[in-house]
PDB file of N, CA and C in Angstrom:
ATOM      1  N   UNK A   1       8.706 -11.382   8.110  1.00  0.00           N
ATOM      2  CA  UNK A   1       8.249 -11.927   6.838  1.00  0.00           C
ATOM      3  C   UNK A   1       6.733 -12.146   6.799  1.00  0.00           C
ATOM      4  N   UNK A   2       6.338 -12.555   8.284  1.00  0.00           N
ATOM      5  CA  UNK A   2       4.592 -12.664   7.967  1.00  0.00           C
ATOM      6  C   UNK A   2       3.844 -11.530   7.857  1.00  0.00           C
ATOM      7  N   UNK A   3       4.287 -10.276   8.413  1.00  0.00           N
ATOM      8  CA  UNK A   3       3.790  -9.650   8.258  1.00  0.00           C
ATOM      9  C   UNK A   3       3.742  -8.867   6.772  1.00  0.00           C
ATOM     10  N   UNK A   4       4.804  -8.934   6.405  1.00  0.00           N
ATOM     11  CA  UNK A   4       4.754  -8.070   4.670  1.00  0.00           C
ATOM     12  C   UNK A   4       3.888  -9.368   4.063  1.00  0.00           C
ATOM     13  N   UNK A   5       3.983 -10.671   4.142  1.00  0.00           N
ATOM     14  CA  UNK A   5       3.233 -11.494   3.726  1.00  0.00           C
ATOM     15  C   UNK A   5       1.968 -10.896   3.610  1.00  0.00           C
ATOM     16  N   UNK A   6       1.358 -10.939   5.078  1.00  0.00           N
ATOM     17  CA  UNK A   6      -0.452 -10.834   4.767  1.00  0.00           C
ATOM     18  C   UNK A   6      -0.662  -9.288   4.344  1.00  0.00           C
ATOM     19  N   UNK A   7       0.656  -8.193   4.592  1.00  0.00           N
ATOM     20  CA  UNK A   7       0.187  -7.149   4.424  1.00  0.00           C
ATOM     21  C   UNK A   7       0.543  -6.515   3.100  1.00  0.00           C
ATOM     22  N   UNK A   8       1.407  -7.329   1.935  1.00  0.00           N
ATOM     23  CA  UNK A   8       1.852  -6.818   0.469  1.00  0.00           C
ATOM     24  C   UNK A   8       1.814  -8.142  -0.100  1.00  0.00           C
ATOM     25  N   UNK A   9       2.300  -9.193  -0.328  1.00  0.00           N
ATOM     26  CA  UNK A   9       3.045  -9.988  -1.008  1.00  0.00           C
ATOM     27  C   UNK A   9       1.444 -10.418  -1.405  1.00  0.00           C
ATOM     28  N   UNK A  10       0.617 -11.100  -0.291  1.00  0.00           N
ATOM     29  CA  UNK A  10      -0.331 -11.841  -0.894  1.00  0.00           C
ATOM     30  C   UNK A  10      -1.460 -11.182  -1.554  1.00  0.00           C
ATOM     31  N   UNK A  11      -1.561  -9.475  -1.561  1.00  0.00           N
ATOM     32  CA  UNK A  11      -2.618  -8.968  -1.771  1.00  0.00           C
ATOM     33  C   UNK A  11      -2.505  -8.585  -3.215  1.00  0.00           C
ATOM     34  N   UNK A  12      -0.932  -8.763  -3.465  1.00  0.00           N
ATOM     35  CA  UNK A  12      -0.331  -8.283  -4.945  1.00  0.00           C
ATOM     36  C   UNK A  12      -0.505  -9.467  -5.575  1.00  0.00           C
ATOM     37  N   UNK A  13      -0.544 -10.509  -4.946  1.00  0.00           N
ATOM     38  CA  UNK A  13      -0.971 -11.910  -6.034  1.00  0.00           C
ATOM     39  C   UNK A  13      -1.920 -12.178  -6.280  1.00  0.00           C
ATOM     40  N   UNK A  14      -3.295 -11.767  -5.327  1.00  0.00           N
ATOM     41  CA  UNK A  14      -4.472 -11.960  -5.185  1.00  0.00           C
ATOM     42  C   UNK A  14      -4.864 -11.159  -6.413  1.00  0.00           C
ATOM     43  N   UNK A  15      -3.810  -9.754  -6.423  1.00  0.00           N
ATOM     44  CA  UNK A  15      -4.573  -8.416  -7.374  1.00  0.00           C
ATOM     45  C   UNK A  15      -3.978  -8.491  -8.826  1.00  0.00           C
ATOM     46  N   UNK A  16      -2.976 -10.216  -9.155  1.00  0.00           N
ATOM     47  CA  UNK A  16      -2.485 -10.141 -10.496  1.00  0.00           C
ATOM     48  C   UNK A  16      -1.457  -8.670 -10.570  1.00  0.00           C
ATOM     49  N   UNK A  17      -1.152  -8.017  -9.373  1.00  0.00           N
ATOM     50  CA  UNK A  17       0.021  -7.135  -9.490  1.00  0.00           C
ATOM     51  C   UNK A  17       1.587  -7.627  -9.427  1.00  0.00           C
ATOM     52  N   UNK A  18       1.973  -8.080 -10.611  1.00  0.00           N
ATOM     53  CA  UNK A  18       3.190  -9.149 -10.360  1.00  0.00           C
ATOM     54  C   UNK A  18       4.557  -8.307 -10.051  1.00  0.00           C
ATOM     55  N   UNK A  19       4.487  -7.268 -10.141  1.00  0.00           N
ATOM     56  CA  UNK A  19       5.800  -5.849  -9.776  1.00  0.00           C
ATOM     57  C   UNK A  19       5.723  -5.382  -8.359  1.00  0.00           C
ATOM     58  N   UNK A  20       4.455  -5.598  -7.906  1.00  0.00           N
ATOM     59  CA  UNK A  20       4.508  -5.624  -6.232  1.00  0.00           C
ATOM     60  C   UNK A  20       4.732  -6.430  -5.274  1.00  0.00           C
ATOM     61  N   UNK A  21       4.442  -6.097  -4.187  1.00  0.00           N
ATOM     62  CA  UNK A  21       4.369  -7.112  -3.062  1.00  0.00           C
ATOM     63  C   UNK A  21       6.063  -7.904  -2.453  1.00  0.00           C
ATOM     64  N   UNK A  22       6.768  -7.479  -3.163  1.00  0.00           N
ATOM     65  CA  UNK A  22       8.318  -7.464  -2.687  1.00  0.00           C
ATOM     66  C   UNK A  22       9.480  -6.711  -3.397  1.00  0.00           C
ATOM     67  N   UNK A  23      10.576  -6.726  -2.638  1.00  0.00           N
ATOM     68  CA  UNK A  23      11.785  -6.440  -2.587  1.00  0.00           C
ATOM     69  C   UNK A  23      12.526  -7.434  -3.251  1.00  0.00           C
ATOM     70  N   UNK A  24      12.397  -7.156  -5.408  1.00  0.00           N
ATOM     71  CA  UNK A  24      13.304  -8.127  -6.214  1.00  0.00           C
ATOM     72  C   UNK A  24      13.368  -7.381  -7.552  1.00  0.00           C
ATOM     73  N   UNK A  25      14.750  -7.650  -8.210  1.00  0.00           N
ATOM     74  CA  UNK A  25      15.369  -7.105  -9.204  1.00  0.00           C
ATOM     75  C   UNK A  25      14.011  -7.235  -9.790  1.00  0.00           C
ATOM     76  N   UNK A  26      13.805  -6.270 -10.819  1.00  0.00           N
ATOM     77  CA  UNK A  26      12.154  -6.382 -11.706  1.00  0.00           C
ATOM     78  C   UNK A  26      11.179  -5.592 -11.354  1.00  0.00           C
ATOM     79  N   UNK A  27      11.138  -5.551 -10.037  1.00  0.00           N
ATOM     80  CA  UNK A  27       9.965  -5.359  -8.981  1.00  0.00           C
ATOM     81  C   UNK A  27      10.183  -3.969  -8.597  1.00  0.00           C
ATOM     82  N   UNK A  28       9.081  -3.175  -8.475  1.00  0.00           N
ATOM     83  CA  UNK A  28       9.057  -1.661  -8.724  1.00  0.00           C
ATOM     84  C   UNK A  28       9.907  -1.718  -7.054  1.00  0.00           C
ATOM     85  N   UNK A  29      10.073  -0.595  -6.889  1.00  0.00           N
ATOM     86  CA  UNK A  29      11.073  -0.135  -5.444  1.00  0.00           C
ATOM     87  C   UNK A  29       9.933   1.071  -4.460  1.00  0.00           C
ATOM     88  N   UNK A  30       8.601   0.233  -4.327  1.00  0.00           N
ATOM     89  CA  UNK A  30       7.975   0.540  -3.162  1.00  0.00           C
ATOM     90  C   UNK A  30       8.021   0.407  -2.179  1.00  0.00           C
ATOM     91  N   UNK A  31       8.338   1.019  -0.499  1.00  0.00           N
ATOM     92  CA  UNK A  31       8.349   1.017   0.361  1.00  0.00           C
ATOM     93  C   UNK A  31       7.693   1.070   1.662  1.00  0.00           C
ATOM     94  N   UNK A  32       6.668   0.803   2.135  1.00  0.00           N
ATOM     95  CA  UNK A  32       6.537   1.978   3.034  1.00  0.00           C
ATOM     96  C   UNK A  32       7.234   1.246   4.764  1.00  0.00           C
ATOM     97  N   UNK A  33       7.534   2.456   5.319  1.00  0.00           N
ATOM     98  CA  UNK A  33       8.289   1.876   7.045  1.00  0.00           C
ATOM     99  C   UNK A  33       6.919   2.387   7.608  1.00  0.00           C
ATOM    100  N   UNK A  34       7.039   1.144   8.812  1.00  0.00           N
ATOM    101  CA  UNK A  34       5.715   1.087   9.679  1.00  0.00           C
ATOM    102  C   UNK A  34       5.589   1.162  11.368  1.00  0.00           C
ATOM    103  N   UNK A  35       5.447   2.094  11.828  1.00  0.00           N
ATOM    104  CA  UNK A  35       5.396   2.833  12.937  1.00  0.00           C
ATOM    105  C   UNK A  35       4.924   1.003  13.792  1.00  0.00           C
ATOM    106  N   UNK A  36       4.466  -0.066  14.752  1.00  0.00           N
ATOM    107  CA  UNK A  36       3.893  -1.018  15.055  1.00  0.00           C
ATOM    108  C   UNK A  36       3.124  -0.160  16.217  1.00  0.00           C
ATOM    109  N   UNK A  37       4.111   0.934  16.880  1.00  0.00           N
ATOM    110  CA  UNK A  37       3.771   1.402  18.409  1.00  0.00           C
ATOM    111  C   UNK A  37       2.854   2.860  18.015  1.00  0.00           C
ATOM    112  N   UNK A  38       2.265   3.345  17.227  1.00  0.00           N
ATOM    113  CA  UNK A  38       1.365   4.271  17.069  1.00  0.00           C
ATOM    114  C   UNK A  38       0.113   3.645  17.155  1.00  0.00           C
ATOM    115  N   UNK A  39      -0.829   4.110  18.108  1.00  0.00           N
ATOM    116  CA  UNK A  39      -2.150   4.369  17.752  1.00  0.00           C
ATOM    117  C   UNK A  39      -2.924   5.482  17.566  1.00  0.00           C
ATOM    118  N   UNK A  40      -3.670   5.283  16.753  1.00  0.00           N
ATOM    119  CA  UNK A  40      -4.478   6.239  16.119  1.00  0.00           C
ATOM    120  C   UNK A  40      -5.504   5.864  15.695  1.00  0.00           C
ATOM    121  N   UNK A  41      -6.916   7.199  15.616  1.00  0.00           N
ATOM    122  CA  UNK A  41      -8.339   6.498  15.151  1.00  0.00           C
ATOM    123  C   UNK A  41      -7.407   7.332  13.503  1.00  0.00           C
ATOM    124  N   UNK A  42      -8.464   6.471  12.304  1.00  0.00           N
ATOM    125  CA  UNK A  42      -8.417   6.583  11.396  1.00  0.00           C
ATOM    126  C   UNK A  42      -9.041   8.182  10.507  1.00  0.00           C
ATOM    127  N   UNK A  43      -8.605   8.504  10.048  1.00  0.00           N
ATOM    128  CA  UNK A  43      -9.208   9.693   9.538  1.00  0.00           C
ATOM    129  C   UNK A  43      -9.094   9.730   7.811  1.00  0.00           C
ATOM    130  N   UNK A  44     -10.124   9.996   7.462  1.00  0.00           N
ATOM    131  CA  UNK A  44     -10.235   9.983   5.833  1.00  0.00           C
ATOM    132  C   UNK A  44      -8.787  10.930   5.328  1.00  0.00           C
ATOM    133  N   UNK A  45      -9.149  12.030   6.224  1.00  0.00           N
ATOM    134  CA  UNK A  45      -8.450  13.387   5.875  1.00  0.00           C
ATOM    135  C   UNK A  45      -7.145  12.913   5.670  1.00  0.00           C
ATOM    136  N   UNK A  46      -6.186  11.698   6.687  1.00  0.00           N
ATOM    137  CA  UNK A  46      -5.304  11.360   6.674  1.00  0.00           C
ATOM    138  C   UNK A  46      -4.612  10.312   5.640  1.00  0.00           C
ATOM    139  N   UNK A  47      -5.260  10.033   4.676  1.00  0.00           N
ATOM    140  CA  UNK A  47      -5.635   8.235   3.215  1.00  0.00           C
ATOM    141  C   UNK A  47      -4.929   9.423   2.874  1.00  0.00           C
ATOM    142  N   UNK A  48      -4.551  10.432   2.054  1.00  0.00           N
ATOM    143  CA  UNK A  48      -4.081  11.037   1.078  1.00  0.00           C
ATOM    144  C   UNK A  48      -4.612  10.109  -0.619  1.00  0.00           C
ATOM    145  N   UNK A  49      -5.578  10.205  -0.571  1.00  0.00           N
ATOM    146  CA  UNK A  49      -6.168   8.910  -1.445  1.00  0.00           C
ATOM    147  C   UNK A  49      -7.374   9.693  -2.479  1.00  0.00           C
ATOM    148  N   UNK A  50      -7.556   9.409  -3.614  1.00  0.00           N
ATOM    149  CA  UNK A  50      -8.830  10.072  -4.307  1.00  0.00           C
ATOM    150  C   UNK A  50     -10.562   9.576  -3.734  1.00  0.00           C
ATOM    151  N   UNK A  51     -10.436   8.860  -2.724  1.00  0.00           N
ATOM    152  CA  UNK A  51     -12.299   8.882  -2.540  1.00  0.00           C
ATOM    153  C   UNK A  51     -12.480  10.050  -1.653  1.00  0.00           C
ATOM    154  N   UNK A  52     -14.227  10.009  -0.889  1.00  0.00           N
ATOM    155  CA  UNK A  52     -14.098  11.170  -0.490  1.00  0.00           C
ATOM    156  C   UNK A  52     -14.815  10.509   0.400  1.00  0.00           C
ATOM    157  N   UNK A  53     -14.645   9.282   0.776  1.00  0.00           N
ATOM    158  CA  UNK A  53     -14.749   8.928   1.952  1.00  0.00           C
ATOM    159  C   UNK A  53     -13.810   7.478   2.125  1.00  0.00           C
ATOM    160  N   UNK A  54     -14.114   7.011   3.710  1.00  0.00           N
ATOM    161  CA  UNK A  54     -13.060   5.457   3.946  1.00  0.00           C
ATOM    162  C   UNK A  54     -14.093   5.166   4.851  1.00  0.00           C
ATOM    163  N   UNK A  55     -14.634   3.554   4.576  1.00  0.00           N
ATOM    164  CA  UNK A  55     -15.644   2.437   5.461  1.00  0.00           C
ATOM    165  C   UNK A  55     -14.344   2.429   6.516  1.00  0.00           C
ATOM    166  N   UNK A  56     -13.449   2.827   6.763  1.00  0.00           N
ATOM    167  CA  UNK A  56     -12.546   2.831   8.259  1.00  0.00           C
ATOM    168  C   UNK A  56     -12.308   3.694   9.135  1.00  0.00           C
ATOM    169  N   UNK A  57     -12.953   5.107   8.353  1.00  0.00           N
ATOM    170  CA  UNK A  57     -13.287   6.462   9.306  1.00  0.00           C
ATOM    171  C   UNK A  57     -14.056   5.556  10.678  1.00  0.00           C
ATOM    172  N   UNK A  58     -13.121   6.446  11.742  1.00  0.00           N
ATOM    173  CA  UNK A  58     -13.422   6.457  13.018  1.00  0.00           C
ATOM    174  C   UNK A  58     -12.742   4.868  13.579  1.00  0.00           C
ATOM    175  N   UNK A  59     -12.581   4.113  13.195  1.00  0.00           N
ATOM    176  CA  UNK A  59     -11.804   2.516  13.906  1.00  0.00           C
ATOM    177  C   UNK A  59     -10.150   3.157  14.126  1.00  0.00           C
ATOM    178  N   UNK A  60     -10.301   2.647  15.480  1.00  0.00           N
ATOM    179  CA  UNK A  60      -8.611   2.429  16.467  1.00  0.00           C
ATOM    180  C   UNK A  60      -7.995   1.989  15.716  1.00  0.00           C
ATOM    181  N   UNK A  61      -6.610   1.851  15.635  1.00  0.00           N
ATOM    182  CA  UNK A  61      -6.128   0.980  15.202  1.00  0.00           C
ATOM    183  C   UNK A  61      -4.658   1.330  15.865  1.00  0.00           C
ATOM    184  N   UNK A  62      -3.870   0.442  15.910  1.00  0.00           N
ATOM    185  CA  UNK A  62      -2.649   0.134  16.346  1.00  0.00           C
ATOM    186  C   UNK A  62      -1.269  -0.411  15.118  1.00  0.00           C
ATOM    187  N   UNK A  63      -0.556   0.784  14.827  1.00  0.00           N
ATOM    188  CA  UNK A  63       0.199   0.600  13.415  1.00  0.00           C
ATOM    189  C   UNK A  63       0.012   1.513  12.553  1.00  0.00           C
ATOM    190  N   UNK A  64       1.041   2.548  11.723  1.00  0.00           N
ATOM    191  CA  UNK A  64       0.981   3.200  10.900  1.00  0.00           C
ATOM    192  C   UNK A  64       1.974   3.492  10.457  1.00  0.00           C
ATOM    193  N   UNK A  65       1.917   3.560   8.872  1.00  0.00           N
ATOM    194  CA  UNK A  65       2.721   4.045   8.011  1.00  0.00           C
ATOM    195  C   UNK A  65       3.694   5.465   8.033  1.00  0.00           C
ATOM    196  N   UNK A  66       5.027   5.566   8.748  1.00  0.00           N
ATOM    197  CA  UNK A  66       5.303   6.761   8.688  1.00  0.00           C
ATOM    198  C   UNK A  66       6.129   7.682   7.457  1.00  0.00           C
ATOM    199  N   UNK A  67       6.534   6.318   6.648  1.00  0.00           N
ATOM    200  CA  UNK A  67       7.460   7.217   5.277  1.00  0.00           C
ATOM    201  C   UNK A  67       6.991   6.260   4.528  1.00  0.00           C
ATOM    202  N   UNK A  68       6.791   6.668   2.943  1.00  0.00           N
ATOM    203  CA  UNK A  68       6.465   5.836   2.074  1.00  0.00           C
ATOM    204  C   UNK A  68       7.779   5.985   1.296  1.00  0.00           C
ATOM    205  N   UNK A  69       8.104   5.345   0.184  1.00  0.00           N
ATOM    206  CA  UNK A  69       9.220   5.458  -0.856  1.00  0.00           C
ATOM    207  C   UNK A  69       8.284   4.865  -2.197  1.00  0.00           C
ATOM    208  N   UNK A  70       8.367   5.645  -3.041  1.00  0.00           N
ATOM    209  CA  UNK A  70       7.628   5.036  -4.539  1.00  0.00           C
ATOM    210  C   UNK A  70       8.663   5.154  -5.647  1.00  0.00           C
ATOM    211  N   UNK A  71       9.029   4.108  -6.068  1.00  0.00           N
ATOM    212  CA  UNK A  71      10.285   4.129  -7.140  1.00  0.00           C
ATOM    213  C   UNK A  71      11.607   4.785  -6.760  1.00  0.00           C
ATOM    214  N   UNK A  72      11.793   4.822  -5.108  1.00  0.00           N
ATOM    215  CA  UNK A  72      13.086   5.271  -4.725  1.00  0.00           C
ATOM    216  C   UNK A  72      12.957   6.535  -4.557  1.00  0.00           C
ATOM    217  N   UNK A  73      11.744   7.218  -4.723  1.00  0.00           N
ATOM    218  CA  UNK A  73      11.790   8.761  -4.322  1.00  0.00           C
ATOM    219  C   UNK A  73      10.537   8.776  -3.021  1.00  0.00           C
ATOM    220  N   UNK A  74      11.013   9.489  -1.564  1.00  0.00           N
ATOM    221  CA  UNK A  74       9.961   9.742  -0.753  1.00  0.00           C
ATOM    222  C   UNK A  74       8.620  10.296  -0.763  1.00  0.00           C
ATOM    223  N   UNK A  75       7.323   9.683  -0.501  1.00  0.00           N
ATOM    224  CA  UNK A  75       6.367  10.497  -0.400  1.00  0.00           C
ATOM    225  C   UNK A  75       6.139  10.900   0.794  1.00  0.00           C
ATOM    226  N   UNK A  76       5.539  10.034   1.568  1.00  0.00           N
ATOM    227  CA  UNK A  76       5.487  10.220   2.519  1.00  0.00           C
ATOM    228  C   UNK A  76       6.106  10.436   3.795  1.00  0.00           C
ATOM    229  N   UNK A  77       6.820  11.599   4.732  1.00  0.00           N
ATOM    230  CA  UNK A  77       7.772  11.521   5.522  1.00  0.00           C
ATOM    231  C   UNK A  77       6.775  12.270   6.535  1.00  0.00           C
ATOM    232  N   UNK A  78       6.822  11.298   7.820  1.00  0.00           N
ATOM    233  CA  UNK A  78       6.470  11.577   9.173  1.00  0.00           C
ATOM    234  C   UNK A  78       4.902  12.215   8.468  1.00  0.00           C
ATOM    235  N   UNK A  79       4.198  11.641   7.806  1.00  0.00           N
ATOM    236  CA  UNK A  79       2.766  11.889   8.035  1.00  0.00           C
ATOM    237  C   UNK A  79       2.705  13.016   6.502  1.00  0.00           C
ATOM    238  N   UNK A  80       3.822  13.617   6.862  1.00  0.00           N
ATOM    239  CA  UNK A  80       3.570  15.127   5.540  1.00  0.00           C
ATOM    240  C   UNK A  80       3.869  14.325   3.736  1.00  0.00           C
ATOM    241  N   UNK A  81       2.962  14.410   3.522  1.00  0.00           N
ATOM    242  CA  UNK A  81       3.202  14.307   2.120  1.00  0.00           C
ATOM    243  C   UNK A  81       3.623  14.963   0.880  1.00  0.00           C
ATOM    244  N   UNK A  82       4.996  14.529   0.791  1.00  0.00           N
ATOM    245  CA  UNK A  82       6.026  15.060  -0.046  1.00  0.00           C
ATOM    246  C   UNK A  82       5.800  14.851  -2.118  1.00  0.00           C
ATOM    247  N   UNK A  83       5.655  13.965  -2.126  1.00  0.00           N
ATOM    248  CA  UNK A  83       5.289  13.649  -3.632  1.00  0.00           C
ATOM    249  C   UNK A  83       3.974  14.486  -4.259  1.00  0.00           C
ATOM    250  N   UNK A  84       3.715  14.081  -5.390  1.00  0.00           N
ATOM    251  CA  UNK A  84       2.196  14.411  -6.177  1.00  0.00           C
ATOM    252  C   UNK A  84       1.983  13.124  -7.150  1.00  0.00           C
ATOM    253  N   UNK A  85       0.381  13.591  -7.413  1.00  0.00           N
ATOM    254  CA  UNK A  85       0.049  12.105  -8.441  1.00  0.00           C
ATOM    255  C   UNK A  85       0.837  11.882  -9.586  1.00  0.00           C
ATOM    256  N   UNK A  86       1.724  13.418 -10.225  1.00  0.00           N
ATOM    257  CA  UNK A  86       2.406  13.190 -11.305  1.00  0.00           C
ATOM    258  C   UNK A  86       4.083  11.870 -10.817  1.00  0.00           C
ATOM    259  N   UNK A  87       3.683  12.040  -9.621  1.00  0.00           N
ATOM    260  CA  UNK A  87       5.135  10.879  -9.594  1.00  0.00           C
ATOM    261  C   UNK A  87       4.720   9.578  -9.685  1.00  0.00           C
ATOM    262  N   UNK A  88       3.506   9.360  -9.562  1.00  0.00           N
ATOM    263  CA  UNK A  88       2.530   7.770  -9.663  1.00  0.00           C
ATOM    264  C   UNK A  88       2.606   7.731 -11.170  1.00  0.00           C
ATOM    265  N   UNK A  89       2.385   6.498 -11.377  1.00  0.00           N
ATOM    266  CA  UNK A  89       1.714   5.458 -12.521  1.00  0.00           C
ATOM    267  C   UNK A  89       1.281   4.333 -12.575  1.00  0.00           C
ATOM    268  N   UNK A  90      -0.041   4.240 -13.957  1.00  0.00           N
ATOM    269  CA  UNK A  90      -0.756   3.447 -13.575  1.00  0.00           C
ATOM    270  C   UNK A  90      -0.439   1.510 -13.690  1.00  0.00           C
ATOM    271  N   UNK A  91      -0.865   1.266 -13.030  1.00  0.00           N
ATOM    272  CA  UNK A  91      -0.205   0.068 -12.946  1.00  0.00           C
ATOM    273  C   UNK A  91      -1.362  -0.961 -13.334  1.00  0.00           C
ATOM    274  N   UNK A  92      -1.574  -1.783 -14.496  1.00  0.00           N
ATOM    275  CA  UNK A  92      -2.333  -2.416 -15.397  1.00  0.00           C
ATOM    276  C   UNK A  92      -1.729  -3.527 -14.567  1.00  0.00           C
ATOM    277  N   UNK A  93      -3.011  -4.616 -14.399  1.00  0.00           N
ATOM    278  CA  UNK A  93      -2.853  -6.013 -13.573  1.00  0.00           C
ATOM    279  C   UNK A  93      -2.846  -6.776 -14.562  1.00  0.00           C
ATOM    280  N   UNK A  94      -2.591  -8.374 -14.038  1.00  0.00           N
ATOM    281  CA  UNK A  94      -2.739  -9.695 -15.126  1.00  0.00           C
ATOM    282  C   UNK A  94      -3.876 -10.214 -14.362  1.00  0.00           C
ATOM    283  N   UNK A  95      -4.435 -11.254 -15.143  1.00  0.00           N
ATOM    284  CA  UNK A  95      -5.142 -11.978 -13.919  1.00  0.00           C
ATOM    285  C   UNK A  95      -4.745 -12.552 -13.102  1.00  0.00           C
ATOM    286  N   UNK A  96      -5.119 -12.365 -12.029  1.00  0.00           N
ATOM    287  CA  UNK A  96      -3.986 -13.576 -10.884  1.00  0.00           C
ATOM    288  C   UNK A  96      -4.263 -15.580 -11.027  1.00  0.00           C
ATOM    289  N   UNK A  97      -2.999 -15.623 -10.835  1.00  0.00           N
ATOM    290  CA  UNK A  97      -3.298 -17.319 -10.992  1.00  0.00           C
ATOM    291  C   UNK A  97      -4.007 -17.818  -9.527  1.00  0.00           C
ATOM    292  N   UNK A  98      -4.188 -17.143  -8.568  1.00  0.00           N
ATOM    293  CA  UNK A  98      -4.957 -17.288  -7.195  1.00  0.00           C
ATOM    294  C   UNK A  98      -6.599 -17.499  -8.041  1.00  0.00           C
ATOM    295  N   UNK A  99      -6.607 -16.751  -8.416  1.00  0.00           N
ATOM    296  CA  UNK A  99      -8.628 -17.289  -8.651  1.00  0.00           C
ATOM    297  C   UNK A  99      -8.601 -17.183 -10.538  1.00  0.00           C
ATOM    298  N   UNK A 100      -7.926 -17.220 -11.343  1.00  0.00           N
ATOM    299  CA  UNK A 100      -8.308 -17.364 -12.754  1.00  0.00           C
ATOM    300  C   UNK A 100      -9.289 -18.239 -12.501  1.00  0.00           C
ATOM    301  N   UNK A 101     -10.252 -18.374 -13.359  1.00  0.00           N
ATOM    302  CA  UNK A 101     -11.234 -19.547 -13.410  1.00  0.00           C
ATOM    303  C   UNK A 101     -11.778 -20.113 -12.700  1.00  0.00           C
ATOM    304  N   UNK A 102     -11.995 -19.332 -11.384  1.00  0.00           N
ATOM    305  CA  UNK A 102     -12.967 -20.037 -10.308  1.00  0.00           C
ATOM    306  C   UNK A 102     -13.823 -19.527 -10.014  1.00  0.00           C
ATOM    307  N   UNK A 103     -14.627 -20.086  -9.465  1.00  0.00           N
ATOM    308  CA  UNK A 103     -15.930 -19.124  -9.474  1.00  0.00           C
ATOM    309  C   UNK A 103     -16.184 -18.661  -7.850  1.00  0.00           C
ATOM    310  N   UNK A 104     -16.450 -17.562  -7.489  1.00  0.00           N
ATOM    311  CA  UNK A 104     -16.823 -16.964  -6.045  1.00  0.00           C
ATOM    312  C   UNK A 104     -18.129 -17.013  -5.799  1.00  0.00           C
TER     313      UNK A 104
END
């Protein structure tokens, strides 16, 4: 539980994404399963992501994502990416009640 904590639940409240961050009737049916015993240095090439770069190119790290699930259909299996952007959508935030009205 702590770990989906610091690693979905709180980042979806922080981001006013109220359909993420868990496993509940309402709540979109995102997945991903997480390798704990892989290490690997980071590679842009590997984000399957639209920038064309990552401030994490080249850092170790210990843990990785090996299957994703987005709305109950697989993207990601063992590294190969199965889906396309036409299976995404965009997902419009609220403000989060974590910082409405405070100042940083």
């Amino acid at each position: 539980p702590r770990f989906v904590a610091l690693t979905s639940t709180n980042h979806a409240k922080l981001y006013g994404l109220e359909k993420k961050g868990r496993v509940a009737i309402g709540c979109d049916a995102d997945i991903a399963i997480w390798d704990p015993a892989i290490t690997r240095t980071i590679r842009h090439a590997d984000l399957h992501d639209g920038a064309d770069y990552s401030p994490y190119e080249g850092i170790e790290i210990t843990g990785w994502p090996v299957t994703v699930v987005l709305g109950g259909k697989v993207m990601l299996r063992d590294g190969a990416l199965e889906g396309t952007k036409a299976d995404g959508a965009y997902v419009s935030r609220s403000l989060s009640s974590l910082t409405a009205g405070k100042a940083f």
